[in-house]
PDB file of N, CA and C in Angstrom:
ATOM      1  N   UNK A   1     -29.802 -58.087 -35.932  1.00  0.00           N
ATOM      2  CA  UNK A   1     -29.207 -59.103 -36.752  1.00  0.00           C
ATOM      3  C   UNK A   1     -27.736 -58.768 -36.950  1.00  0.00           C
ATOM      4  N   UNK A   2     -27.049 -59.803 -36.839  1.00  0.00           N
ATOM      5  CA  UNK A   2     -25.158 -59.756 -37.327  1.00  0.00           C
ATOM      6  C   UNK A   2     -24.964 -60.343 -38.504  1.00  0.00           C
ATOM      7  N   UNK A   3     -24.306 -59.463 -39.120  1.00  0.00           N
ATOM      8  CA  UNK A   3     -23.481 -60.004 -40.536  1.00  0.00           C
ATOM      9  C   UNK A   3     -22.286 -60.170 -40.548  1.00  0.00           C
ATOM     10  N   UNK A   4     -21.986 -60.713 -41.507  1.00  0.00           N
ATOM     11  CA  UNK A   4     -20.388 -61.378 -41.282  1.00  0.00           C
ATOM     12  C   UNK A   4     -20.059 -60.478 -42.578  1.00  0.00           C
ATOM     13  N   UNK A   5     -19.008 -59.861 -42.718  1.00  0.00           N
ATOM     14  CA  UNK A   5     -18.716 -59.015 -43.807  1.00  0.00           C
ATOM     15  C   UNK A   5     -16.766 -58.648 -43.631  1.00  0.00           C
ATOM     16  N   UNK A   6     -16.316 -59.197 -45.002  1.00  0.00           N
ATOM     17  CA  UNK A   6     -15.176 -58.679 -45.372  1.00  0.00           C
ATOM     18  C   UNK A   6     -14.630 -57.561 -45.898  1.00  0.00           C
ATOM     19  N   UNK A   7     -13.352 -56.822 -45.243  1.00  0.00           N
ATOM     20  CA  UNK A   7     -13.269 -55.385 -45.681  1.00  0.00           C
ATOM     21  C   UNK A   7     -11.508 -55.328 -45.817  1.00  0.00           C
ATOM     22  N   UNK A   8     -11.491 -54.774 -47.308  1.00  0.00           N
ATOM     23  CA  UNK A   8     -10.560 -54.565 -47.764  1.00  0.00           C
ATOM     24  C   UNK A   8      -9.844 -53.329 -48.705  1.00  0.00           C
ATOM     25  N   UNK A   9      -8.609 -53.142 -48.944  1.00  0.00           N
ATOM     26  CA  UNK A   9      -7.991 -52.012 -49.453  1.00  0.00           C
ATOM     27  C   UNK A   9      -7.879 -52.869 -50.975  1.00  0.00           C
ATOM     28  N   UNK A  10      -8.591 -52.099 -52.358  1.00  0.00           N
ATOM     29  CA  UNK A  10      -8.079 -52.315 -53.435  1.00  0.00           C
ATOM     30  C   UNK A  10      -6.830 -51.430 -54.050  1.00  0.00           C
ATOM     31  N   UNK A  11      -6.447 -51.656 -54.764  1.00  0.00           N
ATOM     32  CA  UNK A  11      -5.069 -51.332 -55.544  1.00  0.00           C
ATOM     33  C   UNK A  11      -5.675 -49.645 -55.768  1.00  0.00           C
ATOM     34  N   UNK A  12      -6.310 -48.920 -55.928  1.00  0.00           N
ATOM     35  CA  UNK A  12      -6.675 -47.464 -55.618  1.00  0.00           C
ATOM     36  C   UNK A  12      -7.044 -46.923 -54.689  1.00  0.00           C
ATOM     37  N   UNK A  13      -7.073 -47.780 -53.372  1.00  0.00           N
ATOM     38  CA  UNK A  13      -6.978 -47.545 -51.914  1.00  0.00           C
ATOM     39  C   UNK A  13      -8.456 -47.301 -51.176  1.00  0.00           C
ATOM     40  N   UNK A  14      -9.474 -47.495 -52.312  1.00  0.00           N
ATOM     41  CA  UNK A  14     -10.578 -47.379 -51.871  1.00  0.00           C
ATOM     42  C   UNK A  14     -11.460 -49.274 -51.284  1.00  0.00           C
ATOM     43  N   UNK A  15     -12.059 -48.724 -50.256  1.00  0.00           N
ATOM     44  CA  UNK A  15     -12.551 -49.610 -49.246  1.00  0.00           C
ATOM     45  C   UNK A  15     -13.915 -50.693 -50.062  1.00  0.00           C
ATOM     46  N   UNK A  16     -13.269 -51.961 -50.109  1.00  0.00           N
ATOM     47  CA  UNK A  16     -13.905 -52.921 -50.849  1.00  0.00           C
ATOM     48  C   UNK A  16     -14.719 -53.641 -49.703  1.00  0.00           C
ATOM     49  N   UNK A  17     -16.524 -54.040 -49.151  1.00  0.00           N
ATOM     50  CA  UNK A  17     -17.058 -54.766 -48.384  1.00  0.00           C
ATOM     51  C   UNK A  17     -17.835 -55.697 -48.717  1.00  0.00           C
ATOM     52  N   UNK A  18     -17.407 -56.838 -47.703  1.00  0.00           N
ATOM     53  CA  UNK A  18     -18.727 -57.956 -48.938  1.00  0.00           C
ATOM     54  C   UNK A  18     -18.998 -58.607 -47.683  1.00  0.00           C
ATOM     55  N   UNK A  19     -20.503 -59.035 -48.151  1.00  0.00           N
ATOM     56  CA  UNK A  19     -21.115 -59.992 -46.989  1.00  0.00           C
ATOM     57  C   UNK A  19     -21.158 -60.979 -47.291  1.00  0.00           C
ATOM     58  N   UNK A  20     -20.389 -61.890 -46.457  1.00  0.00           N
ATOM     59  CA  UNK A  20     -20.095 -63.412 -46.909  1.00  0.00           C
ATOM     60  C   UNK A  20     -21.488 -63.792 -46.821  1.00  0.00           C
ATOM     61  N   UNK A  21     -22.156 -63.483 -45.651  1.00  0.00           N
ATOM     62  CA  UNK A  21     -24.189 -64.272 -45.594  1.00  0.00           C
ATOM     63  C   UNK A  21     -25.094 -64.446 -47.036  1.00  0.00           C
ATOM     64  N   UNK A  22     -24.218 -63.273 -47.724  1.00  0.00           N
ATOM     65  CA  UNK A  22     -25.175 -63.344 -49.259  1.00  0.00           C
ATOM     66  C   UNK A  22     -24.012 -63.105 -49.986  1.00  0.00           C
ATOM     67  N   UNK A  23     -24.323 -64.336 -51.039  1.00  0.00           N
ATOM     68  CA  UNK A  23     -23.818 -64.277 -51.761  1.00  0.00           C
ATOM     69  C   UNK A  23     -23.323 -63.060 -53.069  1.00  0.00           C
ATOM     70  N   UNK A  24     -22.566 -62.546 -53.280  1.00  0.00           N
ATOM     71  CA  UNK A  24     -23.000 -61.133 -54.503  1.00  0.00           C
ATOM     72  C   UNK A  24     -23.134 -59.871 -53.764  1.00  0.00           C
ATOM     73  N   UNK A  25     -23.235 -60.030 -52.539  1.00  0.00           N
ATOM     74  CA  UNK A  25     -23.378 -58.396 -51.491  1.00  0.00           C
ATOM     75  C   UNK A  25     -22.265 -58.188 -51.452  1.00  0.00           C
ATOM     76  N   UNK A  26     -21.842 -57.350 -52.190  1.00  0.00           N
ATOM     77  CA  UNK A  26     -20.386 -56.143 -52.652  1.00  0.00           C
ATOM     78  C   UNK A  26     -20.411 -54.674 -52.808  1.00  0.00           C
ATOM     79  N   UNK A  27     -19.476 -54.237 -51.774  1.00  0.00           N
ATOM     80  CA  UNK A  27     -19.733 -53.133 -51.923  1.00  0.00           C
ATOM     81  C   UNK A  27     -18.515 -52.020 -51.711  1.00  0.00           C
ATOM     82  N   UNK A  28     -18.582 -50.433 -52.257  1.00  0.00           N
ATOM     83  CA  UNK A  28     -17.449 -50.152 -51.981  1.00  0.00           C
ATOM     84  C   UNK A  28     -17.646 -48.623 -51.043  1.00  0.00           C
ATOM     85  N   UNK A  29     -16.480 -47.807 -51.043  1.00  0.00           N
ATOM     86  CA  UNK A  29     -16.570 -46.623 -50.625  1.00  0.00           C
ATOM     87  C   UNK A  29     -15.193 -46.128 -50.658  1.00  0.00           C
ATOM     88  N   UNK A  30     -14.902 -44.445 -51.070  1.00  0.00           N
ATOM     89  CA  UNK A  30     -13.554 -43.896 -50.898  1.00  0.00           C
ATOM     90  C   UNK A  30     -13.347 -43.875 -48.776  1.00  0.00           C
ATOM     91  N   UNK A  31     -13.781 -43.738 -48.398  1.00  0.00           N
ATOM     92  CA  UNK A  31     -13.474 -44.424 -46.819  1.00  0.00           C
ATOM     93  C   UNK A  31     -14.473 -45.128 -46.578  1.00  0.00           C
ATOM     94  N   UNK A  32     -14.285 -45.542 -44.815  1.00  0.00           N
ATOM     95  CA  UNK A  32     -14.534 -46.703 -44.718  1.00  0.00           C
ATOM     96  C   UNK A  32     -16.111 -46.586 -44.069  1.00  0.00           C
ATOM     97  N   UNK A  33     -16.213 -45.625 -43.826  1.00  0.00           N
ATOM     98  CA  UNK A  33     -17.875 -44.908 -43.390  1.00  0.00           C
ATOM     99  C   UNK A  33     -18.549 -44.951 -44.470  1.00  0.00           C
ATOM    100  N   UNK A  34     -18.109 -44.652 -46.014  1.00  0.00           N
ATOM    101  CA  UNK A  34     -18.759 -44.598 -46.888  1.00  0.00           C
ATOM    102  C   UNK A  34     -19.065 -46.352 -47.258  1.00  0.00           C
ATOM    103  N   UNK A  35     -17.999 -47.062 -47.406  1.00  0.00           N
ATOM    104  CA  UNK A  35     -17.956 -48.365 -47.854  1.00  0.00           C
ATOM    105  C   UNK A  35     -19.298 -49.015 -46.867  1.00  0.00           C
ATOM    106  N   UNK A  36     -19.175 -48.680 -45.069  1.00  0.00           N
ATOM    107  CA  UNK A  36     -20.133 -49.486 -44.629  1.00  0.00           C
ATOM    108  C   UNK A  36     -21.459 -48.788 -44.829  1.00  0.00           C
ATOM    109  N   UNK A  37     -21.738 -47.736 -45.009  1.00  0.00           N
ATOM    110  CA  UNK A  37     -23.035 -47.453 -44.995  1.00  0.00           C
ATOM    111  C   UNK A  37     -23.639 -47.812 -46.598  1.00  0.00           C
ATOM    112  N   UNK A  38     -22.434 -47.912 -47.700  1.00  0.00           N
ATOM    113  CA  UNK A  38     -23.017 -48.892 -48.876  1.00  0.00           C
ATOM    114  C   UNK A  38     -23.448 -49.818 -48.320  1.00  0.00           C
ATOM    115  N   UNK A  39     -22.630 -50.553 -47.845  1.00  0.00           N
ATOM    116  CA  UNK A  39     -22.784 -52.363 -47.536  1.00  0.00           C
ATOM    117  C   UNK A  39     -24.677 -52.384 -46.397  1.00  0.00           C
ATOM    118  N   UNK A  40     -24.480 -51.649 -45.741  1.00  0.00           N
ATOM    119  CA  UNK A  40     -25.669 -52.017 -45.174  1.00  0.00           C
ATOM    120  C   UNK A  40     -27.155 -51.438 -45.910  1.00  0.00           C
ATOM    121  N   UNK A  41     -26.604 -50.365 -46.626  1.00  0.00           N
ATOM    122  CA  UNK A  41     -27.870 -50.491 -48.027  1.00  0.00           C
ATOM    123  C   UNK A  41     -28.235 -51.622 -48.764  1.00  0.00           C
ATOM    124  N   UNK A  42     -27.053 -52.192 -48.949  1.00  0.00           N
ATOM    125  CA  UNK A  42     -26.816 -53.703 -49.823  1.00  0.00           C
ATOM    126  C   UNK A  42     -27.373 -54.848 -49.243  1.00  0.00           C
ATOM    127  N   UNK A  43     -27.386 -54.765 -48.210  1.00  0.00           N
ATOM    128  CA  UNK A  43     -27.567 -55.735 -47.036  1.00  0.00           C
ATOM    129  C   UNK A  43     -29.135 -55.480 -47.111  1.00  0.00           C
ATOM    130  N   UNK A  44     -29.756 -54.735 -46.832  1.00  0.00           N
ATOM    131  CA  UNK A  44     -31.255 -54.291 -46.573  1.00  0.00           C
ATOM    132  C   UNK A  44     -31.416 -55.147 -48.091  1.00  0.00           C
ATOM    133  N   UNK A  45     -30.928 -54.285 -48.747  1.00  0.00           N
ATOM    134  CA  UNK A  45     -31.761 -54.648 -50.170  1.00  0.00           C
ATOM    135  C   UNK A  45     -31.830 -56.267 -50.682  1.00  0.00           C
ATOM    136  N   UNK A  46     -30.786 -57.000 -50.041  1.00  0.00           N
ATOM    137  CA  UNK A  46     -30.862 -58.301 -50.208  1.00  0.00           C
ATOM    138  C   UNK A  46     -31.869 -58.857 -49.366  1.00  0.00           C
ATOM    139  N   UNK A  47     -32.224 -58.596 -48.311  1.00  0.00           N
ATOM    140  CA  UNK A  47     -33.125 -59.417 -47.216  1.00  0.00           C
ATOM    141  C   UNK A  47     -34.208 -58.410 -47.845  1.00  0.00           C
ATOM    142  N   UNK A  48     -34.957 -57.694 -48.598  1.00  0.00           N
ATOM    143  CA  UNK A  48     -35.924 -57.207 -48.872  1.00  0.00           C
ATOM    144  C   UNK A  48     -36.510 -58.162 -50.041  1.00  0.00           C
ATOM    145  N   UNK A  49     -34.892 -58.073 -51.013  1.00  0.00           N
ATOM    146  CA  UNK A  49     -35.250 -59.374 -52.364  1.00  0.00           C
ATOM    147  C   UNK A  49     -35.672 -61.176 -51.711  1.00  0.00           C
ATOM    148  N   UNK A  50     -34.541 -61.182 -50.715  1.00  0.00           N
ATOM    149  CA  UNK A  50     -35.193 -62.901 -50.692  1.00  0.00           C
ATOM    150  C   UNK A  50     -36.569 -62.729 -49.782  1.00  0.00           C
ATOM    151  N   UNK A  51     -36.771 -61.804 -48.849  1.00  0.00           N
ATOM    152  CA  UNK A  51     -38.332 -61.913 -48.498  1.00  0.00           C
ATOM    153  C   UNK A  51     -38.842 -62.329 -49.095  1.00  0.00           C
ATOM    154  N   UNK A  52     -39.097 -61.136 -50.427  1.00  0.00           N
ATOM    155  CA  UNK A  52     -40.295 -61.084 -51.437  1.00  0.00           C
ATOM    156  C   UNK A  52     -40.259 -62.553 -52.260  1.00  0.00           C
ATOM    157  N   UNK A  53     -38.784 -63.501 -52.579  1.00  0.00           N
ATOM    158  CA  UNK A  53     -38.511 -64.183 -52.853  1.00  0.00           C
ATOM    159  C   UNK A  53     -39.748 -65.288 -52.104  1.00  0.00           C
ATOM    160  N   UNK A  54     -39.399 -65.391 -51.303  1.00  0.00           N
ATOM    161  CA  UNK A  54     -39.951 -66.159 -50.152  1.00  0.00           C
ATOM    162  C   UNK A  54     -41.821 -66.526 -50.173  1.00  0.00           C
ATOM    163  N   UNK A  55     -41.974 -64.921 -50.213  1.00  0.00           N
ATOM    164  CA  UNK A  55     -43.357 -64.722 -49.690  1.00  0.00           C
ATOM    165  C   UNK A  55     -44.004 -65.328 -51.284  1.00  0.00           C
ATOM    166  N   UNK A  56     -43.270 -64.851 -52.327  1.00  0.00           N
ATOM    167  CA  UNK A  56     -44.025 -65.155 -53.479  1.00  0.00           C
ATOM    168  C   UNK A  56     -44.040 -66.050 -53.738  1.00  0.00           C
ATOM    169  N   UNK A  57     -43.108 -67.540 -53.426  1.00  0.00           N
ATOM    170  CA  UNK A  57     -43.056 -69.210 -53.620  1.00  0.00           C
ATOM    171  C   UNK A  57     -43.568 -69.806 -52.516  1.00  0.00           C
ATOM    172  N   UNK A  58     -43.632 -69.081 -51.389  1.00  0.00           N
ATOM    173  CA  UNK A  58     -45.177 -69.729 -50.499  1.00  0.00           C
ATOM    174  C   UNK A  58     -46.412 -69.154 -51.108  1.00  0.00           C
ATOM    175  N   UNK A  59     -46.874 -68.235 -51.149  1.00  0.00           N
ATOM    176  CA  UNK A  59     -48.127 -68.123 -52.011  1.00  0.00           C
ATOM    177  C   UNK A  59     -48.348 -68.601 -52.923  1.00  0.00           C
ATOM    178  N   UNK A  60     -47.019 -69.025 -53.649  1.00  0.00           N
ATOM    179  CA  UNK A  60     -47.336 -70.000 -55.221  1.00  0.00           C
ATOM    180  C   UNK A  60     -47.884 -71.428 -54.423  1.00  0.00           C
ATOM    181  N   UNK A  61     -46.712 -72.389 -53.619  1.00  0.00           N
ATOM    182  CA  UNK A  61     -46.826 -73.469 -53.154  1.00  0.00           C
ATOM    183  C   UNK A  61     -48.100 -73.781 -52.791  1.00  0.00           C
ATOM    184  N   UNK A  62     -48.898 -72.703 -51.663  1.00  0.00           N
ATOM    185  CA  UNK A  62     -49.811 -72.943 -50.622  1.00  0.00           C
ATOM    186  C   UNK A  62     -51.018 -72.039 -50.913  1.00  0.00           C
ATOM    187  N   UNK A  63     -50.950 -71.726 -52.474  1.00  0.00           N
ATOM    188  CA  UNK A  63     -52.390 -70.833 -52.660  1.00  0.00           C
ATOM    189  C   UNK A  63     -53.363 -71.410 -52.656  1.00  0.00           C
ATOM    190  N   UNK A  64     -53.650 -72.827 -52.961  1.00  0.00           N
ATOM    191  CA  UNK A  64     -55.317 -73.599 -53.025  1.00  0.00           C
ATOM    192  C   UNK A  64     -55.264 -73.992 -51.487  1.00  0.00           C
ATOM    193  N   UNK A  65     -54.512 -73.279 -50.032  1.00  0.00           N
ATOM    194  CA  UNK A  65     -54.456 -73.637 -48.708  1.00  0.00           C
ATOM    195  C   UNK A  65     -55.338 -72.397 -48.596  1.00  0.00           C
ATOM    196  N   UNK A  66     -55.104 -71.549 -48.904  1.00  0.00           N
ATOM    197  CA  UNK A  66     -55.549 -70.018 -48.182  1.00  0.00           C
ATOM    198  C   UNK A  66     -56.339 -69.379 -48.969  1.00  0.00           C
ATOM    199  N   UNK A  67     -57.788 -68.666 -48.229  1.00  0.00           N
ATOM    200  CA  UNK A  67     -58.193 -67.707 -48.842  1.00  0.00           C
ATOM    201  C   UNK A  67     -58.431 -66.359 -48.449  1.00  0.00           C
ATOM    202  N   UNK A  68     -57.459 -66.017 -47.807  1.00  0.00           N
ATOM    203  CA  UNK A  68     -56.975 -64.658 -47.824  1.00  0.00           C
ATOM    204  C   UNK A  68     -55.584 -64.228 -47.975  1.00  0.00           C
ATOM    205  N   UNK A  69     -55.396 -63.233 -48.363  1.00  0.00           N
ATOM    206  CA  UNK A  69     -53.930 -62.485 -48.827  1.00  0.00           C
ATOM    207  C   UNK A  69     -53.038 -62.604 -47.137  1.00  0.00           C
ATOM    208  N   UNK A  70     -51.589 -62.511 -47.592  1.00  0.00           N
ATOM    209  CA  UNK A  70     -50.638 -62.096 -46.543  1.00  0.00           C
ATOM    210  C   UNK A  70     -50.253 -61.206 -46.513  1.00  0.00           C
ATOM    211  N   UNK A  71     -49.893 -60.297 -45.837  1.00  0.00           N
ATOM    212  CA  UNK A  71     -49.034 -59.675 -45.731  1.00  0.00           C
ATOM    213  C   UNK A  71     -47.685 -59.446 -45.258  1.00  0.00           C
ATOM    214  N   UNK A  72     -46.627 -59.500 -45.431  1.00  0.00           N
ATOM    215  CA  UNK A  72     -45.346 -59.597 -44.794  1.00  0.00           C
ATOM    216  C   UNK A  72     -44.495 -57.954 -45.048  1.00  0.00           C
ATOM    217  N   UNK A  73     -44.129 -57.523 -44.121  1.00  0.00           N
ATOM    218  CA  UNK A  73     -43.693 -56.578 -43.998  1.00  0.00           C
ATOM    219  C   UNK A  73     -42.295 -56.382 -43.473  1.00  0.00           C
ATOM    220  N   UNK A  74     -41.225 -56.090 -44.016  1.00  0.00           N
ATOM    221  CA  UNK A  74     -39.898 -56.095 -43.585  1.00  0.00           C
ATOM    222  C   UNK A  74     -39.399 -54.910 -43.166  1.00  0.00           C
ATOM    223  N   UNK A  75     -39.468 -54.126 -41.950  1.00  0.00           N
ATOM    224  CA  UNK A  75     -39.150 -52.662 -41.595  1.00  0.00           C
ATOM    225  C   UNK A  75     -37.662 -52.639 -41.953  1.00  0.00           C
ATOM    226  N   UNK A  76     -37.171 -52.356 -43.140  1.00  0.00           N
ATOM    227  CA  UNK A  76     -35.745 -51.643 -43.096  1.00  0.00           C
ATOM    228  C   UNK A  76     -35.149 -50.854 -42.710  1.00  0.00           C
ATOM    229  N   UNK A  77     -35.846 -50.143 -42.045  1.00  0.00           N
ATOM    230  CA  UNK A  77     -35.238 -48.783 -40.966  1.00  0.00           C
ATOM    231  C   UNK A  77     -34.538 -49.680 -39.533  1.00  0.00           C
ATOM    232  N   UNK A  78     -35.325 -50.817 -39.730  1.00  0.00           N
ATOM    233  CA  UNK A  78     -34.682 -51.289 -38.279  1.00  0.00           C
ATOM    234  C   UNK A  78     -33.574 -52.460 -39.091  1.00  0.00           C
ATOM    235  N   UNK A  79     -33.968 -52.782 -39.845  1.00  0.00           N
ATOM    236  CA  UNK A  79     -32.832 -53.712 -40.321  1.00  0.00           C
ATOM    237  C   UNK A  79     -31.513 -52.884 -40.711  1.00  0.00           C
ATOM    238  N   UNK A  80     -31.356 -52.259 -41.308  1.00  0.00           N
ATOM    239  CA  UNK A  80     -30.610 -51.552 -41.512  1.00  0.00           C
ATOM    240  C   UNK A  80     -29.922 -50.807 -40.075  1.00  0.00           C
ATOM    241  N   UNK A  81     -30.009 -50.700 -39.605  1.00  0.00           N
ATOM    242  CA  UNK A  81     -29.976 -50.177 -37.605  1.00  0.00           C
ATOM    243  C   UNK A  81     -28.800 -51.787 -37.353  1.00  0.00           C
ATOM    244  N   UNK A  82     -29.649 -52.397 -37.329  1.00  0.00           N
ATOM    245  CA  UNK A  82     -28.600 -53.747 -36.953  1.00  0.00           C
ATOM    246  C   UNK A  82     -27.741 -54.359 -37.718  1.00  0.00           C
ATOM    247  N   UNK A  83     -27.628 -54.097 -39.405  1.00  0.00           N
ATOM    248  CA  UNK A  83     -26.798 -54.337 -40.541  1.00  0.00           C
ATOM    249  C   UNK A  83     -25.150 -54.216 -40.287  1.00  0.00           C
TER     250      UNK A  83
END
């Protein structure tokens, strides 16, 4: 997966990153190795929240459809790899 992410110098010279794809994914670091390996923590952790987002308002929507559980599983080791 590709993200689109902005990277900048604040007024204390430390490295400001944000992912335009989500909204609120901000992140920083005193260099710029530190700033991206925040941002792609940030990044995981957002596609982990709207999953669960997801999975829990289809099970609300479509629970008198199904009678068995789902499971959805989001490997972040690999998301994070492509972040």
């Amino acid at each position: 997966m590709k993200f689109n992410i902005i990277c900048e110098t604040d007024e204390d010279g430390k490295y400001v990153v944000e992912c335009t794809d989500f909204p609120g994914c901000l992140s920083e670091g005193d260099t710029l190795d530190e700033a991206m390996d925040n941002i792609n923590e940030d990044i995981v952790g957002c596609l982990n929240s709207r999953l669960k987002c997801a999975k829990d308002n289809f099970l609300k929507k479509s629970a008198s459809n199904f009678h068995d559980k789902m499971n959805i599983l989001l490997d972040t080791a690999t998301a994070a790899e492509y972040a």
